[in-house]
Protein backbone atom coordinates (compact mmCIF):
# COMPACT_ATOMS: atom_id res chain seq x y z
CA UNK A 1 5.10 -1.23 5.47
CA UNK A 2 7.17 -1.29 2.38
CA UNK A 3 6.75 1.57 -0.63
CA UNK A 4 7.55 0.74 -4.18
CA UNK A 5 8.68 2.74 -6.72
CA UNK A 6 9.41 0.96 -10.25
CA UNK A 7 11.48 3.22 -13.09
CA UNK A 8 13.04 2.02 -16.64
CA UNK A 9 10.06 1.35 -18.62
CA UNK A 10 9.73 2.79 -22.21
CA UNK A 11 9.10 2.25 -26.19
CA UNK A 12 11.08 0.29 -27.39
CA UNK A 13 11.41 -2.16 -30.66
CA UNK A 14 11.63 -5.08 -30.90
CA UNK A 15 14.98 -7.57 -30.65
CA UNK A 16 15.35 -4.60 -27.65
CA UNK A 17 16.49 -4.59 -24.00
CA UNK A 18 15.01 -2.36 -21.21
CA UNK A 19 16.13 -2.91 -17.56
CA UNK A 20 13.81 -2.54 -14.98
CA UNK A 21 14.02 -1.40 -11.41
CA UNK A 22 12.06 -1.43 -8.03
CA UNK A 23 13.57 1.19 -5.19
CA UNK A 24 11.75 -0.05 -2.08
CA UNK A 25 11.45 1.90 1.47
CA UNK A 26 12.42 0.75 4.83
CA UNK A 27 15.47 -1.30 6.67
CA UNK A 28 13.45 -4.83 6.00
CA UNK A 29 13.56 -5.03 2.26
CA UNK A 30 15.85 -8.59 2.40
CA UNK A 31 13.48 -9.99 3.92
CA UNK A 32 10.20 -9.65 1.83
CA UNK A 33 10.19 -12.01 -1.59
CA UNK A 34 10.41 -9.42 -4.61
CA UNK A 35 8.10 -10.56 -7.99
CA UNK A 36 7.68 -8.99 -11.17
CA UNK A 37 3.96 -8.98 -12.55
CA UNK A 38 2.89 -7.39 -15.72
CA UNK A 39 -0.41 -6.43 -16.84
CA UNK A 40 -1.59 -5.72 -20.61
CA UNK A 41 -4.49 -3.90 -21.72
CA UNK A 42 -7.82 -6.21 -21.31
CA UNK A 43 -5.72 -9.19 -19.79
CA UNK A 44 -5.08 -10.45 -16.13
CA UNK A 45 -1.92 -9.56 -14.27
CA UNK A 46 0.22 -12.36 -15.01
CA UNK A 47 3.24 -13.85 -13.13
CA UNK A 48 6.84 -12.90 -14.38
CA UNK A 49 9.43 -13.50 -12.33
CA UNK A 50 10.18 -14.03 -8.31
CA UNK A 51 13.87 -13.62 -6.47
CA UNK A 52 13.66 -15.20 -2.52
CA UNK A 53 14.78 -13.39 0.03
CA UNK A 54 18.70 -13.71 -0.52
CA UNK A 55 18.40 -14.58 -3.87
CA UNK A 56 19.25 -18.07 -4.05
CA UNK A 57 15.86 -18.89 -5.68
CA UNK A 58 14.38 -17.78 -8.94
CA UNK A 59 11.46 -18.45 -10.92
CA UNK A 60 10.28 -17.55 -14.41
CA UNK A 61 7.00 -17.56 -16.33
CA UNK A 62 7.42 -19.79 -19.23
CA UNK A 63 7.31 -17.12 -21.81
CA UNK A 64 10.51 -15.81 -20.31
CA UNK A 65 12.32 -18.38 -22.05
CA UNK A 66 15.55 -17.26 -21.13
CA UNK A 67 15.04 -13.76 -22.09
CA UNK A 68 14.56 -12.19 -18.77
CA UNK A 69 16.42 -12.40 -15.81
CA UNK A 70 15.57 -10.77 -12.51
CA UNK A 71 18.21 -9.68 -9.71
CA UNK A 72 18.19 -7.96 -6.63
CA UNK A 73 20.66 -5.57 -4.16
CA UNK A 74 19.89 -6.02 -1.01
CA UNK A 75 22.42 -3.40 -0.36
CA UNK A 76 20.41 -0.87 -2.40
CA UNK A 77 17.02 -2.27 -1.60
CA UNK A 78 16.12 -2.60 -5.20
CA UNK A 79 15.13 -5.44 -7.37
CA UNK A 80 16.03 -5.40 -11.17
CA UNK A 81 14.23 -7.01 -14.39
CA UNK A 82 17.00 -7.41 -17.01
CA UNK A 83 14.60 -8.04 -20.31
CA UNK A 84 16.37 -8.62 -23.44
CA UNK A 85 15.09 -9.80 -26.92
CA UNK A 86 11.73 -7.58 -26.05
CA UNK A 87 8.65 -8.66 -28.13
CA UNK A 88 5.32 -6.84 -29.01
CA UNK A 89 4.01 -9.35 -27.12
CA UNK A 90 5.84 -8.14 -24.11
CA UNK A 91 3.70 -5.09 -24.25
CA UNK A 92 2.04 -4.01 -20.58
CA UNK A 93 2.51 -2.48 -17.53
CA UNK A 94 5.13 -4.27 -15.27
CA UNK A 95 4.69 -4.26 -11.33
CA UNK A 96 7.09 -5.12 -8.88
CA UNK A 97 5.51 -6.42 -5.33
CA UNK A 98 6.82 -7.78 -1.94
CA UNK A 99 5.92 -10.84 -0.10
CA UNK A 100 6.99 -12.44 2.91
CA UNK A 101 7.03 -15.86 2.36
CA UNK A 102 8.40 -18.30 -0.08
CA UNK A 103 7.07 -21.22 -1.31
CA UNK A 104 6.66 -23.25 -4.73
CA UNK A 105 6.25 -21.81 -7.85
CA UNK A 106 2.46 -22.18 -7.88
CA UNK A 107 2.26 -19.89 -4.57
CA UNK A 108 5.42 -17.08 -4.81
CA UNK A 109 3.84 -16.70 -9.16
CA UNK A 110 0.33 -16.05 -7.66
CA UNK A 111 -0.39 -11.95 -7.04
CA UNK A 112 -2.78 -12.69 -4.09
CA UNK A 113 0.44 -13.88 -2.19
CA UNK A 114 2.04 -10.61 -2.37
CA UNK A 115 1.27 -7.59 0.03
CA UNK A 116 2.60 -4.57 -1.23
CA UNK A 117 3.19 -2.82 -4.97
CA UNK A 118 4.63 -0.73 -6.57
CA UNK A 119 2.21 1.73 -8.77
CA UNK A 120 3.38 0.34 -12.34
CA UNK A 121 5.95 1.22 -15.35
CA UNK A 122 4.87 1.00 -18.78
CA UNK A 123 6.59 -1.02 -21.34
CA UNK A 124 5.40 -0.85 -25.41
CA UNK A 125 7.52 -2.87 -27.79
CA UNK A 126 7.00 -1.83 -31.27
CA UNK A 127 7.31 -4.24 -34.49
């Protein structure tokens, strides 16, 4: 069993950065995948970002475009979501979630692959 907790969200303009975190429970935290998800009003949670187990492997939505970058401390058990050059568009609630297994792309950026979550933090990105 792994508990989430995320923390940084905020309002925010935009050309902005925020950094988010994920504190998670328990002794096993390297060894669950960590993802970012984010979910805006009327919309599907959508894929964001996912950090292996050691962090050696990394994927990003295509919208991230080189303006996010997720990180983790195993050390700490948190993950982080570094997001800089915010847009409105960037608008939602953002979800952090744990997984054990890796995998391509198509599987560690899908939500039903992920067992736990955290309850949400809400980022708004003004114009």
């Amino acid at each position: 069993q792994v508990q989430l907790v995320e923390s940084g969200g905020g309002l925010v303009q935009a050309g902005d950065s925020l950094r988010l975190s994920c504190a998670a429970s328990g002794r096993t935290f390297s060894s669950y995948v960590m993802g970012w998800f984010r979910q805006a009003p009327g919309k599907e949670r959508e894929f964001v970002a996912t950090i292996s187990w050691g962090g050696g492997s990394i994927y990003y939505a295509d919208f991230v475009k080189g303006r996010f970058t997720i990180s983790r401390d195993n050390a700490k058990n948190t993950v982080y979501l570094q997001m800089n050059s915010l847009k409105p568009e960037d608008t939602a609630v953002y979800y952090c979630a744990a997984a054990k297994n890796w995998g391509p792309r198509t599987v560690v950026g899908d939500p039903k692959r992920y067992d736990y979550w955290g309850q949400g933090t809400q980022v708004t990105v003004s114009s």
